[in-house]
PDB file of N, CA and C in Angstrom:
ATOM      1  N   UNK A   1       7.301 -31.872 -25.103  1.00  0.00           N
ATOM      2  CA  UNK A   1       7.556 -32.670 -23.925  1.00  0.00           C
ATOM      3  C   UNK A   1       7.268 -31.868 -22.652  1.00  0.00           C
ATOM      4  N   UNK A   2       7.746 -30.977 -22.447  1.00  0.00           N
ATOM      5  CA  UNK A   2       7.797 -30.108 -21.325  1.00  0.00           C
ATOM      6  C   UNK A   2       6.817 -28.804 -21.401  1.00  0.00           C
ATOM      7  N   UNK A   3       5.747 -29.055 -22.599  1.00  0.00           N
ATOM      8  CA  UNK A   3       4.972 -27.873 -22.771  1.00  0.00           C
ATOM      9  C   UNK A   3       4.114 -27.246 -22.247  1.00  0.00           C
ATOM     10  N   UNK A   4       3.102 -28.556 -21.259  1.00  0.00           N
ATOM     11  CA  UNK A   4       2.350 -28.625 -20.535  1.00  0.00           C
ATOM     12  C   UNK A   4       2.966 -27.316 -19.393  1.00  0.00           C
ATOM     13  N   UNK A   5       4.214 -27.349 -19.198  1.00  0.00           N
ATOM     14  CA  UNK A   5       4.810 -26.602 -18.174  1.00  0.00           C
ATOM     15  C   UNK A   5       4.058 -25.428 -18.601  1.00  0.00           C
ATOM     16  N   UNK A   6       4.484 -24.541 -19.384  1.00  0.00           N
ATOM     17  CA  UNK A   6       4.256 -23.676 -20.281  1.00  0.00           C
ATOM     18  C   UNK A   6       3.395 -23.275 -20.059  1.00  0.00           C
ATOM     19  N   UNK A   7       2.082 -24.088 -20.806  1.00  0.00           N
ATOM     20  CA  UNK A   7       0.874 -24.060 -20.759  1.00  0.00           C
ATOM     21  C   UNK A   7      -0.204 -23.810 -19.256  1.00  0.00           C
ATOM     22  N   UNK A   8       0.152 -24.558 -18.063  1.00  0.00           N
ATOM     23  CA  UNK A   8      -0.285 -24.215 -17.022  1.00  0.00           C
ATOM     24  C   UNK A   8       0.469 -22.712 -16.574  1.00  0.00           C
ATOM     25  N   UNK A   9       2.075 -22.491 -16.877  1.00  0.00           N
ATOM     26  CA  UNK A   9       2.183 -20.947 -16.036  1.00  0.00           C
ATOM     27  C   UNK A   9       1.809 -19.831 -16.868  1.00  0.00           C
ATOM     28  N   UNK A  10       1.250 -20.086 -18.044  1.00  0.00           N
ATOM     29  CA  UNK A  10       0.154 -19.315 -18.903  1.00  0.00           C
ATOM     30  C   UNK A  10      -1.216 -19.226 -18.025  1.00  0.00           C
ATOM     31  N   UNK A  11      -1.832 -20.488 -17.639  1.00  0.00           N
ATOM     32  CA  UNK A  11      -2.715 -20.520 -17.203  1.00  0.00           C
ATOM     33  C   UNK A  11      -3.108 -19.771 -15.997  1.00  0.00           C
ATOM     34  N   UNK A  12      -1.969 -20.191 -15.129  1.00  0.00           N
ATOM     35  CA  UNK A  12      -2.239 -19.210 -13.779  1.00  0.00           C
ATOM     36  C   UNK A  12      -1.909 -18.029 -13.657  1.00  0.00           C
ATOM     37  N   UNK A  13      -0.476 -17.354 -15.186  1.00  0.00           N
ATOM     38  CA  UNK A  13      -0.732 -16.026 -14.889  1.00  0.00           C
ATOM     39  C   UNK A  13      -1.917 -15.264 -15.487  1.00  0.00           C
ATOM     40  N   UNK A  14      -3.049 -16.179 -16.586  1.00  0.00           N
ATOM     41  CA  UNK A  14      -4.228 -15.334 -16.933  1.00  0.00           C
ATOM     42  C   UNK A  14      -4.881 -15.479 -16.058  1.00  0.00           C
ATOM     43  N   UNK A  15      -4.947 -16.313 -14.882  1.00  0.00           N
ATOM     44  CA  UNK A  15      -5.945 -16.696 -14.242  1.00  0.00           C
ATOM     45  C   UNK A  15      -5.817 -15.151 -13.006  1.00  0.00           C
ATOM     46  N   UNK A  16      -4.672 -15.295 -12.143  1.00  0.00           N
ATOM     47  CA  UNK A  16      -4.061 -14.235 -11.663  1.00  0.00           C
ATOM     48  C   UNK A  16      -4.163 -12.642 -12.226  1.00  0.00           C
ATOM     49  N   UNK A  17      -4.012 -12.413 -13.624  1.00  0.00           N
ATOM     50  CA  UNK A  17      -4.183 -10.914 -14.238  1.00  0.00           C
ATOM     51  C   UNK A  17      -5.656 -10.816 -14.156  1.00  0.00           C
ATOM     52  N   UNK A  18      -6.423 -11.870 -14.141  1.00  0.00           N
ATOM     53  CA  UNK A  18      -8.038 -11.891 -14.086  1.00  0.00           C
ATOM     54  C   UNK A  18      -8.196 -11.350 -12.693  1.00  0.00           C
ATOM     55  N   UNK A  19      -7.718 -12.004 -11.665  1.00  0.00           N
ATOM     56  CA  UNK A  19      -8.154 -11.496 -10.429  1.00  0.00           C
ATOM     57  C   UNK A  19      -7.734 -10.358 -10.244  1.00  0.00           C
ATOM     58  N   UNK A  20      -6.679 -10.055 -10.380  1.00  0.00           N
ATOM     59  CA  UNK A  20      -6.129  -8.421  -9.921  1.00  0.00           C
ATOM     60  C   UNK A  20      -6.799  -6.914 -11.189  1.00  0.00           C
ATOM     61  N   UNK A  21      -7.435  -7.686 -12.276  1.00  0.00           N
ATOM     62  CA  UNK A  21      -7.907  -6.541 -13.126  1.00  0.00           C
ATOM     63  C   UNK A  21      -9.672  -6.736 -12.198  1.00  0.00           C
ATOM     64  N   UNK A  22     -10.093  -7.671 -11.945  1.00  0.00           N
ATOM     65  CA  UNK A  22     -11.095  -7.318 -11.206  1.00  0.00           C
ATOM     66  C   UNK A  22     -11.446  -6.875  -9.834  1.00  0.00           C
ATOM     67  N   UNK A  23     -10.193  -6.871  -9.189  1.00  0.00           N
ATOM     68  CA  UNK A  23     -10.591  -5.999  -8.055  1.00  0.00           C
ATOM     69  C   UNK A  23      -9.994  -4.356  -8.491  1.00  0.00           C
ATOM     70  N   UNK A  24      -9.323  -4.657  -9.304  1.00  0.00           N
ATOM     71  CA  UNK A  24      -8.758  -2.830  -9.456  1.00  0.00           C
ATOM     72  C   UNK A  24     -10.344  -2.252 -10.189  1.00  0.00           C
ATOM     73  N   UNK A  25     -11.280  -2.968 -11.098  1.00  0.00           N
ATOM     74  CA  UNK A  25     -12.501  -2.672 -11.539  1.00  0.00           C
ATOM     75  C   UNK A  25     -13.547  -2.176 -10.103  1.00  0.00           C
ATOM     76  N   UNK A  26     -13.592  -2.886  -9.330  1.00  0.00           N
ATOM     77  CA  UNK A  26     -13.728  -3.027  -8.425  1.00  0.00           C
ATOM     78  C   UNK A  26     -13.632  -2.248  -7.269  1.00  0.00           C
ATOM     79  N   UNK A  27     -12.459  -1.945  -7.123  1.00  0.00           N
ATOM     80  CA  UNK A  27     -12.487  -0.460  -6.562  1.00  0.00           C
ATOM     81  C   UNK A  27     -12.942   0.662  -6.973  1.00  0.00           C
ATOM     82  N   UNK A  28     -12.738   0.514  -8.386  1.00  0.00           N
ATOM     83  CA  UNK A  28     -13.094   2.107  -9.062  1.00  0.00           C
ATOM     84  C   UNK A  28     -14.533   1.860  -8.976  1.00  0.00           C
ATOM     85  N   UNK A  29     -15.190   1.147  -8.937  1.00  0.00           N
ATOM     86  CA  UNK A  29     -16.454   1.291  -8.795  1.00  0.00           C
ATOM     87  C   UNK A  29     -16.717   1.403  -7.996  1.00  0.00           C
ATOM     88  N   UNK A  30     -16.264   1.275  -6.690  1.00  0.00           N
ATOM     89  CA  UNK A  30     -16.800   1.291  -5.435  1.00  0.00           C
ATOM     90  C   UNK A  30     -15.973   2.936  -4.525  1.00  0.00           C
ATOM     91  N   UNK A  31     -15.935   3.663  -5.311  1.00  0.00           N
ATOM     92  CA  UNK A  31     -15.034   4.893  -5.296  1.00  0.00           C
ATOM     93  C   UNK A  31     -13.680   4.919  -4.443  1.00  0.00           C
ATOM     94  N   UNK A  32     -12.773   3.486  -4.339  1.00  0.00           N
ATOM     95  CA  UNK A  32     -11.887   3.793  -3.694  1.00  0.00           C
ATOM     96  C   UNK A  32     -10.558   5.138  -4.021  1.00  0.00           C
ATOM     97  N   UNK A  33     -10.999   5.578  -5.096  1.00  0.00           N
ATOM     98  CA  UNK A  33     -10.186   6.156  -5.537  1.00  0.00           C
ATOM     99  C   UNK A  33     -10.252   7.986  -5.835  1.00  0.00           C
ATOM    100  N   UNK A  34     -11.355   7.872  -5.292  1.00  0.00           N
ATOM    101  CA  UNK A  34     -12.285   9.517  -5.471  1.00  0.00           C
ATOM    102  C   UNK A  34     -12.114  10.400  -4.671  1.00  0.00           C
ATOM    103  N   UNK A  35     -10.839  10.062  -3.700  1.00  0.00           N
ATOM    104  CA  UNK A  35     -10.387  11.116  -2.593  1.00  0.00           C
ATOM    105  C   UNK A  35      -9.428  12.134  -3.387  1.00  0.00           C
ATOM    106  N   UNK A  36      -9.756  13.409  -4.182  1.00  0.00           N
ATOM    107  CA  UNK A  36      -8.795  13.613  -4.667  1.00  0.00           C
ATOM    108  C   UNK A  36      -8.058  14.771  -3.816  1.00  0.00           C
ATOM    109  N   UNK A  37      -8.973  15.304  -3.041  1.00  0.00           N
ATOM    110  CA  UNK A  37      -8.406  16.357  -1.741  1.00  0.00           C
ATOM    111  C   UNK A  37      -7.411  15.959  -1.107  1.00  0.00           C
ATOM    112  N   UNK A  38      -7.615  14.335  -0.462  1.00  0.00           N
ATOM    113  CA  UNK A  38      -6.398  14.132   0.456  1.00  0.00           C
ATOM    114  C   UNK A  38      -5.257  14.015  -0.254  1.00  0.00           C
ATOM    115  N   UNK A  39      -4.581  14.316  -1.305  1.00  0.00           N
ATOM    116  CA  UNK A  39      -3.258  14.319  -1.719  1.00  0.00           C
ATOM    117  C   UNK A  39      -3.001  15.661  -1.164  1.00  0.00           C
ATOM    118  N   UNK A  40      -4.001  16.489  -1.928  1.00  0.00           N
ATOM    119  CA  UNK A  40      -3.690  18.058  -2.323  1.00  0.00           C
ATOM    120  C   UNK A  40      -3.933  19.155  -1.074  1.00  0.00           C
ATOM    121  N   UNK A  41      -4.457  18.226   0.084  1.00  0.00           N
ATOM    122  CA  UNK A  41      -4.268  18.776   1.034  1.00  0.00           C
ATOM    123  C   UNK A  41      -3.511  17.818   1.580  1.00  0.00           C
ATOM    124  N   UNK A  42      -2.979  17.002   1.597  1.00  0.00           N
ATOM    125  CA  UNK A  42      -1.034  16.531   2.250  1.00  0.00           C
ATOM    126  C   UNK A  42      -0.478  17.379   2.026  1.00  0.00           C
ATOM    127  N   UNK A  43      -0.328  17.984   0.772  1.00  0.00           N
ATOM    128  CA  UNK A  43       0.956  18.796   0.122  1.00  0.00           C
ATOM    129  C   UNK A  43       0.319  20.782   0.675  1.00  0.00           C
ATOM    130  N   UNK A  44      -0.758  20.504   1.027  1.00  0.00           N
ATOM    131  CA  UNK A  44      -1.201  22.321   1.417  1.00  0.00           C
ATOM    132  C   UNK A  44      -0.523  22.354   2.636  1.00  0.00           C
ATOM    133  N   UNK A  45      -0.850  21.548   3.648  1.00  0.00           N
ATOM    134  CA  UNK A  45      -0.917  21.553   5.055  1.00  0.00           C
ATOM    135  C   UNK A  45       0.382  20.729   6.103  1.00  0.00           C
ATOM    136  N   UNK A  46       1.841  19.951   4.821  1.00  0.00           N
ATOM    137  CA  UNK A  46       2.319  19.687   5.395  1.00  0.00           C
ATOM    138  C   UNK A  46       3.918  20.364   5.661  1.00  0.00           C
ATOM    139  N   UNK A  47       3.904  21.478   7.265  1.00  0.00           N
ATOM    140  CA  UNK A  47       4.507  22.243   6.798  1.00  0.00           C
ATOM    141  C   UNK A  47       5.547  22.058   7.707  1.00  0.00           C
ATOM    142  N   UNK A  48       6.407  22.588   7.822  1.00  0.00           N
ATOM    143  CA  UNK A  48       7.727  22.129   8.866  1.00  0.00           C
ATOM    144  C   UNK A  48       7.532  21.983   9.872  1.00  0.00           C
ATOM    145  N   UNK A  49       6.760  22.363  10.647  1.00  0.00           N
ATOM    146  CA  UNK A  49       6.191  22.346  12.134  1.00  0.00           C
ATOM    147  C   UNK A  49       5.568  20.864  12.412  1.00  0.00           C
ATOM    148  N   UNK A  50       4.755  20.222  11.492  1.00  0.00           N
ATOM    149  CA  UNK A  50       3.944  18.775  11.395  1.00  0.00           C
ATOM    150  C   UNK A  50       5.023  17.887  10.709  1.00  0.00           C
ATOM    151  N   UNK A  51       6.315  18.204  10.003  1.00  0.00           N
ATOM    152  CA  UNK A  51       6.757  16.954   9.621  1.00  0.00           C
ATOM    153  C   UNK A  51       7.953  17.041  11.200  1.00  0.00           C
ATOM    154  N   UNK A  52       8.330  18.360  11.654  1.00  0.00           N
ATOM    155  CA  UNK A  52       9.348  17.962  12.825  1.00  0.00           C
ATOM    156  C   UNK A  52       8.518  17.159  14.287  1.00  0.00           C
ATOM    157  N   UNK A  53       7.495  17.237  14.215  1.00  0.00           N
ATOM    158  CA  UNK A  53       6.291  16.235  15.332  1.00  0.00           C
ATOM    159  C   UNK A  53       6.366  15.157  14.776  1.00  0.00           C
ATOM    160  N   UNK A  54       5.963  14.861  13.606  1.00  0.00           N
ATOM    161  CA  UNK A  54       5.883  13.613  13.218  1.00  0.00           C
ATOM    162  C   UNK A  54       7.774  12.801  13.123  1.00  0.00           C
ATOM    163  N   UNK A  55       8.304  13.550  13.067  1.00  0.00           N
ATOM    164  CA  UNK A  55       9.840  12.878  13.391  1.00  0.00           C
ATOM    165  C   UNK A  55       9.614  12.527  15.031  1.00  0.00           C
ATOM    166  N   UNK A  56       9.438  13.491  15.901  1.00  0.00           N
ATOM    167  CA  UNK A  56       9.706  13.200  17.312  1.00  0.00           C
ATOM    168  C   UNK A  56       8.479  12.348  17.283  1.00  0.00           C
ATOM    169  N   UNK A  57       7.683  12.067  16.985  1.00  0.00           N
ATOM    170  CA  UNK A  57       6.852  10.581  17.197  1.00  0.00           C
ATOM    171  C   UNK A  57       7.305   9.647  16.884  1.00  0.00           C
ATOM    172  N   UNK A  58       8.308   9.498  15.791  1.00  0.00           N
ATOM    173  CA  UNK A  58       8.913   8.273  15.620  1.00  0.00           C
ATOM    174  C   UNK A  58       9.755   7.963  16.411  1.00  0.00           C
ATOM    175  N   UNK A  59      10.747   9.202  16.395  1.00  0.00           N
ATOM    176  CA  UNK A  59      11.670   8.209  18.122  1.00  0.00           C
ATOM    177  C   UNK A  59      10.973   8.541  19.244  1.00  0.00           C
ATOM    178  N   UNK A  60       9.845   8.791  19.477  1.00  0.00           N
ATOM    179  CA  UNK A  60       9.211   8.134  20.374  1.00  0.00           C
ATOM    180  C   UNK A  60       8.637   6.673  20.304  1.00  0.00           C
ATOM    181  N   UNK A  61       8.231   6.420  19.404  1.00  0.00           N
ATOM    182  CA  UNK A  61       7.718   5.018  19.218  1.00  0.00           C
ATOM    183  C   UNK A  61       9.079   3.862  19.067  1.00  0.00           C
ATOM    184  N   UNK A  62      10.289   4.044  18.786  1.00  0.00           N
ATOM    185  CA  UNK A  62      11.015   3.641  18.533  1.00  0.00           C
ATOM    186  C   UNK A  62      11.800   3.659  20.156  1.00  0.00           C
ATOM    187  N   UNK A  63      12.243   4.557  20.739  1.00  0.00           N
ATOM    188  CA  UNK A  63      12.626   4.400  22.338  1.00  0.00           C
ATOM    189  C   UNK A  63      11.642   3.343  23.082  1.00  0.00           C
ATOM    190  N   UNK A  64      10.269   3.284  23.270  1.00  0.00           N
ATOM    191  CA  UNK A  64       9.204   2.374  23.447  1.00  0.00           C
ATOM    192  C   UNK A  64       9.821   0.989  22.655  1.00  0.00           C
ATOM    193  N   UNK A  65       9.489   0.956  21.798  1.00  0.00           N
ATOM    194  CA  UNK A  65      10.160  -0.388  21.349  1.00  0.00           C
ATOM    195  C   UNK A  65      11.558  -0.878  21.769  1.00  0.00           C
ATOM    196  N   UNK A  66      12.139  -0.307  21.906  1.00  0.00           N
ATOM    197  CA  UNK A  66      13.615  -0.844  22.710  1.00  0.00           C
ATOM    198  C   UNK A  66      13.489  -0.631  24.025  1.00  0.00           C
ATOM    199  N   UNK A  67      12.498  -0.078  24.715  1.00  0.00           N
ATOM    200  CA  UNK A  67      12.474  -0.414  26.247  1.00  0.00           C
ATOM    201  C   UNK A  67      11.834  -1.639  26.624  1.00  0.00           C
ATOM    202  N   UNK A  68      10.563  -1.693  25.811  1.00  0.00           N
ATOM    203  CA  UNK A  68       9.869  -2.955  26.402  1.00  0.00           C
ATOM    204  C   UNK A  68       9.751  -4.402  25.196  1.00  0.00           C
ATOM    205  N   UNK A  69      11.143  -4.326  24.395  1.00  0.00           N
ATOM    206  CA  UNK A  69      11.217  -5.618  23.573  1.00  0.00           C
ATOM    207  C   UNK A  69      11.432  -6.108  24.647  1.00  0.00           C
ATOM    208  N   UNK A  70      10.730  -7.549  24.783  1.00  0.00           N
ATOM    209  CA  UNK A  70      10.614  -8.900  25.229  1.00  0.00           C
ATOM    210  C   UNK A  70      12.097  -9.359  25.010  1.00  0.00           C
ATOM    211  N   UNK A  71      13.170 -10.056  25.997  1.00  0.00           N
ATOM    212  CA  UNK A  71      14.296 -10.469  24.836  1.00  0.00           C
ATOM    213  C   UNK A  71      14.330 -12.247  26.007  1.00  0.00           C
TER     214      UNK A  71
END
């Protein structure tokens, strides 16, 4: 009686695993994934000096946002 249900959310999740296995194909072919330096230089180069800047950029960007929210 109610199988049809079934049967279509079968349908759209093969239909769906189809699309997302072909763009992940997809990338790898198109080398989105071949950066293997930029991890391994995140982890060489990120040293206390660049993560305490990158904190004071955030409450900088964050003071900015509470000065000029629209209210």
């Amino acid at each position: 009686m109610d199988s049809w249900v079934i049967v279509m959310m079968l349908g759209v999740s093969i239909f769906l695993g189809a699309i997302a296995l072909f763009g992940f194909l997809w990338a790898v072919k198109n080398g989105q994934f071949d950066d293997e330096e930029k991890f391994l230089n995140g982890v060489k180069f990120d040293g206390e000096d660049e993560l305490n800047d990158m904190a004071k950029q955030e409450q900088k960007k964050d003071k900015l946002k509470r000065e000029y929210r629209p209210e």
